[in-house]
Protein backbone atom coordinates (compact mmCIF):
# COMPACT_ATOMS: atom_id res chain seq x y z
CA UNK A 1 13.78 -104.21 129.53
CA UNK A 2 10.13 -102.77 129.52
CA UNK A 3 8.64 -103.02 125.59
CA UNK A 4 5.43 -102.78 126.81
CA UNK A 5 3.98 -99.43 124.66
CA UNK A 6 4.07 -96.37 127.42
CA UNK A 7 0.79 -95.34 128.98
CA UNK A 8 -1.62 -92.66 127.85
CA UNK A 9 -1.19 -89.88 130.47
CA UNK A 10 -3.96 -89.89 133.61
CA UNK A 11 -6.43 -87.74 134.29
CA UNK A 12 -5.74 -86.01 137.47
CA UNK A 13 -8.47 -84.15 139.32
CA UNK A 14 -6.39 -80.78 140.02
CA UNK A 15 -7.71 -77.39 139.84
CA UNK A 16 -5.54 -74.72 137.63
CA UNK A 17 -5.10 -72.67 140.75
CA UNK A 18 -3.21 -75.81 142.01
CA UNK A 19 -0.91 -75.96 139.14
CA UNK A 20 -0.64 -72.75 139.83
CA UNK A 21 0.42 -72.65 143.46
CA UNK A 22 2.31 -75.59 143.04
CA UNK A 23 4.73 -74.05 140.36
CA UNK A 24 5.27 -71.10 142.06
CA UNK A 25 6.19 -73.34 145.13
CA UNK A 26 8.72 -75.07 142.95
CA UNK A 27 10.41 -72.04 141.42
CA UNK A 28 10.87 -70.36 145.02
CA UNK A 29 11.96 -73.71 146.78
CA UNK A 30 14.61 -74.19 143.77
CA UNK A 31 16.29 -70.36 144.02
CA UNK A 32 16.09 -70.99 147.47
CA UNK A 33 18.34 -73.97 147.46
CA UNK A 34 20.62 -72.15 144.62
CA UNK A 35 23.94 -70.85 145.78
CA UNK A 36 24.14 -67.55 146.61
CA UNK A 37 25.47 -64.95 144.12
CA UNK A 38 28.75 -65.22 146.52
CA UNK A 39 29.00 -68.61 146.17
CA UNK A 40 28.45 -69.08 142.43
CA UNK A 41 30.91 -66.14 142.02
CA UNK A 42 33.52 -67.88 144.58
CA UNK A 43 32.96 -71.16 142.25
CA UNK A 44 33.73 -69.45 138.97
CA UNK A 45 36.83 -67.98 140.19
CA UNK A 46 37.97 -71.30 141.80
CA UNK A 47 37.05 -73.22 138.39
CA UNK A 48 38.99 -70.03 136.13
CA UNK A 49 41.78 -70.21 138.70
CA UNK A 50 42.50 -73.53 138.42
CA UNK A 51 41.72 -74.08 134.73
CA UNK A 52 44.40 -71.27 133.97
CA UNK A 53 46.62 -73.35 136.49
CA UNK A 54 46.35 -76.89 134.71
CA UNK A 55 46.55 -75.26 131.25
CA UNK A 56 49.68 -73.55 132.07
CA UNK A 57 51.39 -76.86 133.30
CA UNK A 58 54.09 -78.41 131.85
CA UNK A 59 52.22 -82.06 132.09
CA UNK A 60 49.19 -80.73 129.82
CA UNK A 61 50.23 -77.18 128.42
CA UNK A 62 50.69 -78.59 124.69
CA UNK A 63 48.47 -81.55 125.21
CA UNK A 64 45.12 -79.69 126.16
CA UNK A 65 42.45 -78.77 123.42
CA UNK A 66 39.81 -76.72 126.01
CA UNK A 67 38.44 -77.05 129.53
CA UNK A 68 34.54 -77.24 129.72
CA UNK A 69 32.26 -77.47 132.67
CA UNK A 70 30.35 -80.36 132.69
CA UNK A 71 27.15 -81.51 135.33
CA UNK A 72 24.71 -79.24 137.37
CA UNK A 73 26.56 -75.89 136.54
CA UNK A 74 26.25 -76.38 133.05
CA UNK A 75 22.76 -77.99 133.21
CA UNK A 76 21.42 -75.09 135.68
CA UNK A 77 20.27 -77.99 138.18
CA UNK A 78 22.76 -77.02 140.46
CA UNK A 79 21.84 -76.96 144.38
CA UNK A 80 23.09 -76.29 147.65
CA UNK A 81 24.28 -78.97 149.44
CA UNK A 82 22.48 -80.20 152.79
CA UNK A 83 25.38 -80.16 155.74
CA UNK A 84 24.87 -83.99 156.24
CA UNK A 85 25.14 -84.47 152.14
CA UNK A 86 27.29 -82.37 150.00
CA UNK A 87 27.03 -83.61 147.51
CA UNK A 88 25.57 -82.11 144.50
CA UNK A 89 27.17 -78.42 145.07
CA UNK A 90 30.32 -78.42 142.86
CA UNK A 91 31.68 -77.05 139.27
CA UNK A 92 32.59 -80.46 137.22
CA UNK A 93 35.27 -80.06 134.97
CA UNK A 94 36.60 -81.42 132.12
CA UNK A 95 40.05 -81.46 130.64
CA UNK A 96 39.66 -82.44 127.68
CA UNK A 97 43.23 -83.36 125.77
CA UNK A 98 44.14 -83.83 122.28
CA UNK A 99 44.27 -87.43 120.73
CA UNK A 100 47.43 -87.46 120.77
CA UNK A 101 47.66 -87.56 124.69
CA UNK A 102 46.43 -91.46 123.92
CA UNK A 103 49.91 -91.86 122.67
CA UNK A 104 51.09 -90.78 126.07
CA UNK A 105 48.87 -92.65 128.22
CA UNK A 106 46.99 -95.42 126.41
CA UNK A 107 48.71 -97.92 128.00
CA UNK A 108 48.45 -96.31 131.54
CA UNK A 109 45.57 -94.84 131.96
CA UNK A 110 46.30 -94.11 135.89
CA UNK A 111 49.31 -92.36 134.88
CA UNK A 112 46.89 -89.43 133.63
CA UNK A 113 45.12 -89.31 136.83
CA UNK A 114 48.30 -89.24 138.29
CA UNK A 115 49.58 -86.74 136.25
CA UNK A 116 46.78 -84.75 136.87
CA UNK A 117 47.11 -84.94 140.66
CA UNK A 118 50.37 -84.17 140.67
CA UNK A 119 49.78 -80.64 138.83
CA UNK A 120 46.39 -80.14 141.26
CA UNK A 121 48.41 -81.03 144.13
CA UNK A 122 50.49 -78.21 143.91
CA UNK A 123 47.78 -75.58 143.30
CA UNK A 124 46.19 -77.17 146.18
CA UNK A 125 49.52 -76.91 148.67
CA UNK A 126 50.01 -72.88 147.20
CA UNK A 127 46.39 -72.34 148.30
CA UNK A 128 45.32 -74.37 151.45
CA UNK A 129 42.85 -76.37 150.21
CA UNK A 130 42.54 -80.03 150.71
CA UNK A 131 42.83 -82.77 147.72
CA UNK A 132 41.30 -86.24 146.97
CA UNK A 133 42.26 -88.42 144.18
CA UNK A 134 39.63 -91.11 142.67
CA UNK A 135 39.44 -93.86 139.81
CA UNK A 136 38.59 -90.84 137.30
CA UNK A 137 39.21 -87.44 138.74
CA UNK A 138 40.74 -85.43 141.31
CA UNK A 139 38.48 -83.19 143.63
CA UNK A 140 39.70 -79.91 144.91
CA UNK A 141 37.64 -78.93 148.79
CA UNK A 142 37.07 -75.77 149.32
CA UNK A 143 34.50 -74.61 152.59
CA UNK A 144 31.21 -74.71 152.94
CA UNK A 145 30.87 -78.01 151.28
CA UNK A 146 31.99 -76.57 147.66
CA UNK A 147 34.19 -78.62 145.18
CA UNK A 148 35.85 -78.27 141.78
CA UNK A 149 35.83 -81.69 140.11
CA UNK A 150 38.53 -82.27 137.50
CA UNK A 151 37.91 -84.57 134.94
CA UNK A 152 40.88 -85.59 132.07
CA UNK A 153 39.26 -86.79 128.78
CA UNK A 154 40.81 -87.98 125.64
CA UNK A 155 39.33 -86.77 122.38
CA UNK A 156 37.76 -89.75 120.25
CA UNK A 157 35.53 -88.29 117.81
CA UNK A 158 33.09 -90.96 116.58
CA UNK A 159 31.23 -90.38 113.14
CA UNK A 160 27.52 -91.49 113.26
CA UNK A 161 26.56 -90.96 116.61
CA UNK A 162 24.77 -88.24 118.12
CA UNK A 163 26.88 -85.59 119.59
CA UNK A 164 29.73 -87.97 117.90
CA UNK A 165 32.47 -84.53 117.68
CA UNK A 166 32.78 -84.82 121.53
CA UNK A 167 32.97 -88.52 122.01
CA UNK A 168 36.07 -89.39 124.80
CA UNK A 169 37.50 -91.30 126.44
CA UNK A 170 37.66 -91.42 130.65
CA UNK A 171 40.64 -92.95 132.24
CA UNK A 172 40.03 -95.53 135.03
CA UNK A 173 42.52 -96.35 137.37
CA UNK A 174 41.03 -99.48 139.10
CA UNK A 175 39.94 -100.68 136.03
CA UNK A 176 42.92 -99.89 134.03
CA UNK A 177 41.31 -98.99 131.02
CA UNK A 178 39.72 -95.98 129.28
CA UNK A 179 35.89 -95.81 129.15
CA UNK A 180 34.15 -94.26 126.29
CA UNK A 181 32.76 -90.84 127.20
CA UNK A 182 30.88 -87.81 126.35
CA UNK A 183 30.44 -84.68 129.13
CA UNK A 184 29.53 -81.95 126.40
CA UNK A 185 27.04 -84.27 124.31
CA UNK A 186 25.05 -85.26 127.45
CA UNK A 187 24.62 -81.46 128.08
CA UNK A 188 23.93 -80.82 124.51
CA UNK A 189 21.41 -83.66 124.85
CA UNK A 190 19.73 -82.30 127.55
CA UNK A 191 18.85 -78.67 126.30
CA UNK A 192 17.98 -81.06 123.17
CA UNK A 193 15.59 -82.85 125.37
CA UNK A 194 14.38 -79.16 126.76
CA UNK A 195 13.43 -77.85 123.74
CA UNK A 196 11.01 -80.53 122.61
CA UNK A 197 7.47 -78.32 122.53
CA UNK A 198 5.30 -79.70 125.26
CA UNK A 199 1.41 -80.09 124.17
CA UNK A 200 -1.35 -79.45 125.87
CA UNK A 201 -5.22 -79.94 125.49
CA UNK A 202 -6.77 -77.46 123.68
CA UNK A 203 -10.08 -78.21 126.07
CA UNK A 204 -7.83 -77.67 129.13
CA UNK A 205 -5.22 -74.63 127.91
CA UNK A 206 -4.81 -71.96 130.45
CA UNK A 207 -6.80 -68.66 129.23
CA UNK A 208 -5.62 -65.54 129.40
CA UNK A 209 -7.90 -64.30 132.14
CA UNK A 210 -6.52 -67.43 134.25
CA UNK A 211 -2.83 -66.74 133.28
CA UNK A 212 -3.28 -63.57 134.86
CA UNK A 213 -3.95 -64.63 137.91
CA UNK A 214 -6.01 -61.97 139.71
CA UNK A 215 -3.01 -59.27 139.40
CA UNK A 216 -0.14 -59.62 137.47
CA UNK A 217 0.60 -60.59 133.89
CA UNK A 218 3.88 -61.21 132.83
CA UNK A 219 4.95 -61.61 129.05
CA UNK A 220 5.04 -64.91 128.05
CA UNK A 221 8.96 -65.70 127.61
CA UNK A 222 10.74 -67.49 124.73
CA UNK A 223 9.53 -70.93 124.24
CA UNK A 224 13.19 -72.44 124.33
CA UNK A 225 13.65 -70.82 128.14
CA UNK A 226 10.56 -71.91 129.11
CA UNK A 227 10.83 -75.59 128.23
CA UNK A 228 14.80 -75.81 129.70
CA UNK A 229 13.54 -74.29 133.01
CA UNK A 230 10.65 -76.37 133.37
CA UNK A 231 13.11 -79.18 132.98
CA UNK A 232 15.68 -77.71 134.99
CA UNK A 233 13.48 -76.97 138.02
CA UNK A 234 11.82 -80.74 137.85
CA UNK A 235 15.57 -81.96 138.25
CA UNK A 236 16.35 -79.56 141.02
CA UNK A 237 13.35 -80.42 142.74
CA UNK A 238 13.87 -84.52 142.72
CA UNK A 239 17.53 -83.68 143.81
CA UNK A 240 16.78 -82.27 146.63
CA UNK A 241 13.76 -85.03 147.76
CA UNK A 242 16.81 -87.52 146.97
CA UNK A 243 19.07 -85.68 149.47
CA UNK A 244 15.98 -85.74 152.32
CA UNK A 245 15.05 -89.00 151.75
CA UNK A 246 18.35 -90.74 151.86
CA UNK A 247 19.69 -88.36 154.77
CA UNK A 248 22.97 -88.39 156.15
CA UNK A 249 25.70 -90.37 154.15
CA UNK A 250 27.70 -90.86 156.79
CA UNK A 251 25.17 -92.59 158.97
CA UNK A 252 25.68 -96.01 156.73
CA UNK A 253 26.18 -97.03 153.05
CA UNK A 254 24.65 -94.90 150.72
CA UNK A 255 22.71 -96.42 148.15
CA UNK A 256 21.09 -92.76 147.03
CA UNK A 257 20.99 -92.52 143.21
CA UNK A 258 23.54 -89.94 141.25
CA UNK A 259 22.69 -87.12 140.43
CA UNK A 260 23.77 -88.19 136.30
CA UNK A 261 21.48 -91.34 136.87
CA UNK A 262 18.43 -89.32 137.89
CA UNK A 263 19.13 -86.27 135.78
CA UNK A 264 19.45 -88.15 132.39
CA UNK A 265 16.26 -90.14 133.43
CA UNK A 266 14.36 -87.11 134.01
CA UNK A 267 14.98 -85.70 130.18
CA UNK A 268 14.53 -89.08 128.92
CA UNK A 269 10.90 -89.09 130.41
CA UNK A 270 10.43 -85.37 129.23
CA UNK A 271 11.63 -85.66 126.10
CA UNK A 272 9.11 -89.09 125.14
CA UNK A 273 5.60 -87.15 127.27
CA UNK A 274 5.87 -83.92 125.88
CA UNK A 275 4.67 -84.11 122.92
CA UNK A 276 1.88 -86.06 124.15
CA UNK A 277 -1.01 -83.99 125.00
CA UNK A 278 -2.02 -83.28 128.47
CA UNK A 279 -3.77 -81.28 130.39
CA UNK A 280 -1.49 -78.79 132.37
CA UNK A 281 2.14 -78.72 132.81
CA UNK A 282 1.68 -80.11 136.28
CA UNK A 283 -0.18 -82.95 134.27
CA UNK A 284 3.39 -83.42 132.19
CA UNK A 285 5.42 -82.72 135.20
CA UNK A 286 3.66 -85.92 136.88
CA UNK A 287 3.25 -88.24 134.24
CA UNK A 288 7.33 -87.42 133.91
CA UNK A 289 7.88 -88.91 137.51
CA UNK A 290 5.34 -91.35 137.27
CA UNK A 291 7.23 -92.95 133.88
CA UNK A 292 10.78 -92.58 135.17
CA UNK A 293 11.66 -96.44 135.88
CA UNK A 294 10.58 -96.96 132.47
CA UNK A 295 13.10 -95.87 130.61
CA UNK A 296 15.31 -98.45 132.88
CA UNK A 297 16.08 -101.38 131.04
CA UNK A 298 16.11 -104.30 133.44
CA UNK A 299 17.42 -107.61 132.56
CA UNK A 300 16.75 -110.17 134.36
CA UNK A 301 19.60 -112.38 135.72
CA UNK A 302 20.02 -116.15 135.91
CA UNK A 303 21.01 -116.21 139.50
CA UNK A 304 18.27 -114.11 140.28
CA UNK A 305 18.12 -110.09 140.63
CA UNK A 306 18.59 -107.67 137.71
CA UNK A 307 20.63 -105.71 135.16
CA UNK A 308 20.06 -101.76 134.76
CA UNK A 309 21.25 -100.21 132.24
CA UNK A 310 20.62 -96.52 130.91
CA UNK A 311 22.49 -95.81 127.78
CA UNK A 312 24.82 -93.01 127.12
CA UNK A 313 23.18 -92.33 123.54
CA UNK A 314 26.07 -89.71 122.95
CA UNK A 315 28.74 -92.30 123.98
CA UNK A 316 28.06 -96.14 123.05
CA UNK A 317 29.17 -98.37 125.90
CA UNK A 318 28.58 -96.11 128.59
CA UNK A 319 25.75 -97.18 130.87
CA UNK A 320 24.71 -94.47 133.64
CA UNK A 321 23.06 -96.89 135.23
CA UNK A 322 26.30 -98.57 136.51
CA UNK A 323 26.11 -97.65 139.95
CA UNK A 324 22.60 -99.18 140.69
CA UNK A 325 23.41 -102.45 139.56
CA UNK A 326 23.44 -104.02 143.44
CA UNK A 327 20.26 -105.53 144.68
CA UNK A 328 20.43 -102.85 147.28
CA UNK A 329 20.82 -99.63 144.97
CA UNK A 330 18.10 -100.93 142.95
CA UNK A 331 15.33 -101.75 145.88
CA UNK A 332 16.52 -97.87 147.58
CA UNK A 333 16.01 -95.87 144.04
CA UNK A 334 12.67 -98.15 143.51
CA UNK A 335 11.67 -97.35 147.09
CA UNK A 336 12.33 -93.67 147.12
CA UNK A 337 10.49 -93.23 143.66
CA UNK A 338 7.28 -94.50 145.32
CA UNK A 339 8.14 -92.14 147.96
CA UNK A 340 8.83 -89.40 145.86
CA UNK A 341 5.18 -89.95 144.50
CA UNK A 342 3.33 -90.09 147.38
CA UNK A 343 4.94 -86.85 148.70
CA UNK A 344 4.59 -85.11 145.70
CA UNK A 345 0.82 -86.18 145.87
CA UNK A 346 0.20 -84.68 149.50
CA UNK A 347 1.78 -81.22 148.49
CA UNK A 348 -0.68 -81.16 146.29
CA UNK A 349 -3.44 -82.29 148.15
CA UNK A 350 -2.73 -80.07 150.56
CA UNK A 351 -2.67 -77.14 148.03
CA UNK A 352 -5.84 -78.39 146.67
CA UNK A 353 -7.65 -78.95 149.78
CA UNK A 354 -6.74 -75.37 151.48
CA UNK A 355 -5.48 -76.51 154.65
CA UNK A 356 -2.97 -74.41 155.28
CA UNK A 357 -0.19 -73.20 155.72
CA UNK A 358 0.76 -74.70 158.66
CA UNK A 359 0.25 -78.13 157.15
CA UNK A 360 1.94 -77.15 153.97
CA UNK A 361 4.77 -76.04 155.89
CA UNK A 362 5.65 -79.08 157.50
CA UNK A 363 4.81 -81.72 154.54
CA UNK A 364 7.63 -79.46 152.25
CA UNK A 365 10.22 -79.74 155.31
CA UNK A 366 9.43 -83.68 155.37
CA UNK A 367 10.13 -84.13 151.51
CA UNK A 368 12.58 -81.22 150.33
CA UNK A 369 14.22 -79.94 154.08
CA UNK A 370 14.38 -77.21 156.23
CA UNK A 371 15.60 -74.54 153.15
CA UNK A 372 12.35 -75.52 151.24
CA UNK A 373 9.87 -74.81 154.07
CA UNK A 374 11.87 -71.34 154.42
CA UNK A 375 11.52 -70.40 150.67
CA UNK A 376 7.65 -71.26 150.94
CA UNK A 377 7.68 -69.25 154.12
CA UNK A 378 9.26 -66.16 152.93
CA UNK A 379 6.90 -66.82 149.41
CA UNK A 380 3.85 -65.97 151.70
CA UNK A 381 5.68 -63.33 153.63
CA UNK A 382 4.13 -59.44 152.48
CA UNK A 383 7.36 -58.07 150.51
CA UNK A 384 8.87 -55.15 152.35
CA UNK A 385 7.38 -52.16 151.19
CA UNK A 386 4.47 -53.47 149.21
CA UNK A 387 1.54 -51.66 149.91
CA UNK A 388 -0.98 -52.95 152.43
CA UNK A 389 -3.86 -53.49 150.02
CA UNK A 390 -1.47 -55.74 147.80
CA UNK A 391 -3.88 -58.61 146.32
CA UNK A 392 -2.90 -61.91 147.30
CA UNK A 393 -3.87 -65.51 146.07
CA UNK A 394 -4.97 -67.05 149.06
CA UNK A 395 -5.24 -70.91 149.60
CA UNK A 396 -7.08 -71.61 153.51
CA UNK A 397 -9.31 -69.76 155.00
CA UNK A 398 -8.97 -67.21 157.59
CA UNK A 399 -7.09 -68.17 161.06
CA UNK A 400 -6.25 -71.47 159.80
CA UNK A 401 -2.64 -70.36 158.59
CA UNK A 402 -3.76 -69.63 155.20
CA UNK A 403 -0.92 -69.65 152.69
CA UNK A 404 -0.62 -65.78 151.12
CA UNK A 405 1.08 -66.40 147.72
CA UNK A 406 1.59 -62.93 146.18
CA UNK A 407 -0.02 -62.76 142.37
CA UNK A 408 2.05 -64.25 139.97
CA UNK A 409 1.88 -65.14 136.33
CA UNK A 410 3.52 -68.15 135.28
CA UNK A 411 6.15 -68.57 137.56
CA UNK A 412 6.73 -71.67 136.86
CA UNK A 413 8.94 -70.44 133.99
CA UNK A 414 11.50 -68.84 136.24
CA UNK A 415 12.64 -65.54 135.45
């Protein structure tokens, strides 16, 4: 594990016009890659539909204690799939059962996923939809690449520990045992972790004159939704450079990083920089990239390579670093971080250096796809019916496909 005391932020050589820019390229790229109202609404029914179903089973009707979403929905990192990688666009959900369901199955744990397939299976077979069955859940397909992941828990409430109330248990059927887990307290963790007050240089804060941004000025929101979407948006944007950078699945072995692995990670990093004072929130938005790997703890082996781990502080044993513990999952997440820098770096450069919006538009398709190069492309696009001597922030110059970002204030903050 790295001990070594954590870096003082650097001083990056960015303009507050970039910042600017940049956020507001962030925010639209991230709705942009949101499901649709349809689709979220098409998801919520699914996950109500088949929450009622479960419930209403005789296998878990007295045994259950609530259902919860758990993941990206809950997080508001959720994102549309690519077509070569869908994963990522789903409702998780947990059944979580009373205690006394470890009476039932403590000494079988597959028999709950089994259970638990069995009921799905026949909501499945009533509606057409396919069904898959794995070590600690059962997936329900639906089209267009969206899920509904069903998760059984066993309540195993653990005095002293953070988020200790919601401590589990997850059953594993290769491993025949249950693992300790906690779905709720690593959500409740991470709007803990979004609600720690960034700080900024007093030297460097954004005046009012430049939070105006030649047009508009919007009310600053509440500090709480400003710090979660800042968050929220960082994880939605390194999702989706994950998806391009490790393409299609299906071409090979996928050694891409989960989504839990990257996300927890992410408000790890936030939660230690924020409170240190930098210079801009693009300044805390790199420095959080920049420290990610070292919050890994890496032990070294004795016949050579490493051990990750990333502790579940809300449920003691649990390491979300599991999956990455090949030599090959490790060198892929190390590689695409450096990658994930570097293309981070010449979005910004490009921003900063006004070439264009040509350019621009083809280094966002490289690191965040075809959807993100649209969202930036409809960003610059006049806004039907906006009058024709609309002020626009302009980054280019003229015939050089300037970028045309219409006046914003803070949009990094989301709506």
């Amino acid at each position: 594990m790295n001990r070594d005391p954590l870096p003082q932020p650097l001083k990056r050589q960015l303009s507050t016009n970039t910042g600017f820019k940049f956020f507001g390229l962030v925010d639209a790229v991230a709705k942009h890659n949101e499901p649709t109202t349809t689709q979220m609404d098409a998801l919520e029914r699914s996950y109500n539909a088949t929450s009622e179903y479960i419930m209403g089973s005789s296998e878990f009707a007295d045994l259950i204690l609530q259902v919860h979403p758990q993941g990206s929905r809950a997080l508001g990192t959720i994102i549309r799939p690519m077509r070569q990688r869908p994963e990522g666009f789903d409702i998780d959900s947990v059944l979580r059962l009373k205690r006394a369901a470890m009476q039932k199955y403590g000494q079988d744990p597959a028999a709950l996923i089994n259970d638990l397939h069995a009921v799905v299976k026949r909501y499945a077979e009533a509606h057409g939809l396919a069904l898959k069955r794995w070590e600690r859940c059962v997936t329900l397909e639906y089209a267009d690449g969206m899920c509904v992941d069903i998760t059984p828990i066993i309540d195993d409430p653990r005095v002293g520990i953070r988020y200790g109330d919601t401590h589990a248990r997850v059953p594993d059927r290769r491993l025949k045992l249950f693992e300790p887990t906690n779905p709720k307290g690593l959500s409740d963790a991470f709007s803990m972790a979004a609600r720690v007050q960034a700080v900024f240089s007093v030297s460097k804060a954004m005046t009012l004159d430049e939070a105006i941004v030649r047009g508009e000025l919007q009310p600053l929101p509440d500090a709480v939704e400003v710090q979660s979407r800042l968050l929220s948006r960082l994880v939605q944007l390194l999702k989706l450079h994950r998806n391009v950078a490790f393409g299609t699945a299906a071409m090979g072995p996928d050694f891409s990083p989960k989504s839990v692995f990257i996300t927890v990670l992410a408000a790890t990093a936030y939660a230690s920089r924020a409170p240190i004072a930098h210079d801009s929130p693009l300044d805390l938005l790199l420095d959080i990239v920049d420290m990610m790997p070292l919050f890994i703890r890496r032990e070294p082996l004795v016949g050579g390579g490493e051990y990750w781990e990333l502790p579940n502080q809300t449920a003691p044993g649990d390491n979300l670093a599991s999956g990455m513990n090949t030599p090959q999952h490790q060198q892929a997440y190390l590689q695409w971080h450096l990658r994930l820098k570097a293309d981070l770096q010449d979005v910004l450069e490009c921003i900063e250096q006004r070439r264009g919006l040509d350019e621009l538009l083809q280094i966002v398709q490289r690191c965040f796809g075809g959807r993100a190069a649209q969202a930036v492309r409809e960003l610059e696009a006049p806004r039907a019916g906006s009058p024709s001597g609309r002020r626009l922030v302009t980054v280019g110059t003229a015939g050089t496909g300037a970028l045309l970002l219409p006046s914003r204030g803070h949009t990094f903050y989301g709506d």
